[in-house]
Protein backbone atom coordinates (compact mmCIF):
# COMPACT_ATOMS: atom_id res chain seq x y z
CA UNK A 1 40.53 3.38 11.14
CA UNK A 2 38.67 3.65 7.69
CA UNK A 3 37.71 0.25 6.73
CA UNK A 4 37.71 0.10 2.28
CA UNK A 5 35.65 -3.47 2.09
CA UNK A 6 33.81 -5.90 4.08
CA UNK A 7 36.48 -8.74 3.49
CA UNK A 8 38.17 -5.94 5.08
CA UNK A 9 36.01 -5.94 8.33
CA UNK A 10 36.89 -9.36 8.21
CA UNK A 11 39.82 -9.62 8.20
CA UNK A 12 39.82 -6.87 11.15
CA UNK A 13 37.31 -8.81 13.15
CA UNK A 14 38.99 -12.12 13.21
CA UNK A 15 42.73 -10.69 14.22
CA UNK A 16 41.14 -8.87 17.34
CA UNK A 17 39.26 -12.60 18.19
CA UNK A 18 43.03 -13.93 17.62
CA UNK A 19 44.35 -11.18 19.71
CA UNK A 20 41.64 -11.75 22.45
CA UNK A 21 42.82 -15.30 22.37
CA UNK A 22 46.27 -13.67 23.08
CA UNK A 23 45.32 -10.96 25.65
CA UNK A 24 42.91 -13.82 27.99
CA UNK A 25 45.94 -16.14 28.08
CA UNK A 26 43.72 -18.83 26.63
CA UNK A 27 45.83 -22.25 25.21
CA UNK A 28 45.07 -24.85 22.98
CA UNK A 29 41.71 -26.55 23.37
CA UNK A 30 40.36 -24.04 25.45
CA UNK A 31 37.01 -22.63 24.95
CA UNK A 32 36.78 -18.43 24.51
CA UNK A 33 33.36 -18.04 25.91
CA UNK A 34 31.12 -15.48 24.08
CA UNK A 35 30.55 -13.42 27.38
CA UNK A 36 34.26 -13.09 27.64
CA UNK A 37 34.91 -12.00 23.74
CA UNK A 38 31.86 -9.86 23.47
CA UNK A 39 33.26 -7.04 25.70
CA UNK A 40 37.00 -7.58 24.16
CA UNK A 41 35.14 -6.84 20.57
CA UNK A 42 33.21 -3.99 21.83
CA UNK A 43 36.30 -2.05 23.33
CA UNK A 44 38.50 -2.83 20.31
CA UNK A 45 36.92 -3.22 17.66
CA UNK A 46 32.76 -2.29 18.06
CA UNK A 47 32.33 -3.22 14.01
CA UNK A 48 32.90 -6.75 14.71
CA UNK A 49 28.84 -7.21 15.18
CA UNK A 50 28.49 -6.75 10.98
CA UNK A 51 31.10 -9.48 9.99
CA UNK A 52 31.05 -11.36 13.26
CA UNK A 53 29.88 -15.16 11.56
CA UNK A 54 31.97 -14.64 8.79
CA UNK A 55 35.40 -13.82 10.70
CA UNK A 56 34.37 -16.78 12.60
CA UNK A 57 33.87 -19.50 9.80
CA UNK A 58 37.55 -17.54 8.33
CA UNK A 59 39.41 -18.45 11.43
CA UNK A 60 37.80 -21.91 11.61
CA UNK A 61 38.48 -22.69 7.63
CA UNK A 62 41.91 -21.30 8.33
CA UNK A 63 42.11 -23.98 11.39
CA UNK A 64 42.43 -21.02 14.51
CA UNK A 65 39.54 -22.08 16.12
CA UNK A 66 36.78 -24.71 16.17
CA UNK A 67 33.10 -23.15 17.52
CA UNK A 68 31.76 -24.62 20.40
CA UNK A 69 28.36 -24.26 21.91
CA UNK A 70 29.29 -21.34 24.46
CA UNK A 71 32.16 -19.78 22.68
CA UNK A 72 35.11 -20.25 20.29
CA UNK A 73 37.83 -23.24 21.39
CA UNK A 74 41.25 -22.15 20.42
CA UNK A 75 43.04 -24.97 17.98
CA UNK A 76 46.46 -25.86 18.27
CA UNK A 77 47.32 -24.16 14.97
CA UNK A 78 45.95 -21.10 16.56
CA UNK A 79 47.67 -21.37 19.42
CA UNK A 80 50.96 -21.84 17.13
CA UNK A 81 49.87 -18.88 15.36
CA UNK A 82 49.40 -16.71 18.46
CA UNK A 83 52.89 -17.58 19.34
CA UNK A 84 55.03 -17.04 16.06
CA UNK A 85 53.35 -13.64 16.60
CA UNK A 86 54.48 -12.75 19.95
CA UNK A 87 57.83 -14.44 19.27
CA UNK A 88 58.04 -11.00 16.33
């Protein structure tokens, strides 16, 4: 996977947190901690660690997620999101 940009590595880094949202069954309003998503990033994506803040504050501006002290809570739009893409 050749990554062009750094808004690309974004972009890259906050669908694999979405889909690690997906893959740990997490719903709305639950907290993602960062010792679960760590070793999710590392296996699919190891680039995250450059772009990591930024693909955070995206998904939060966007409304996915809101950060909490010990991880990443999962937002009911993100949860909507997660399932108008399994529902494809």
């Amino acid at each position: 996977m050749g990554i062009t940009s750094e808004a690309e590595n974004i972009e890259n880094t906050a669908n694999c947190i979405m889909d690690a949202f997906n893959t740990m069954g997490v719903e709305a309003g639950d907290v993602l901690a960062y010792p679960d998503l760590y070793p999710y990033l590392q296996e699919h994506y190891p680039r995250y660690k450059d772009v990591q803040k930024e693909a955070e504050q995206h998904l939060a501006k966007e409304g996915f997620v809101n950060p909490a002290p010990e991880g990443l809570m999962l937002t009911q739009v993100g949860y909507k999101a997660i399932q108008a893409k399994n529902g494809e």
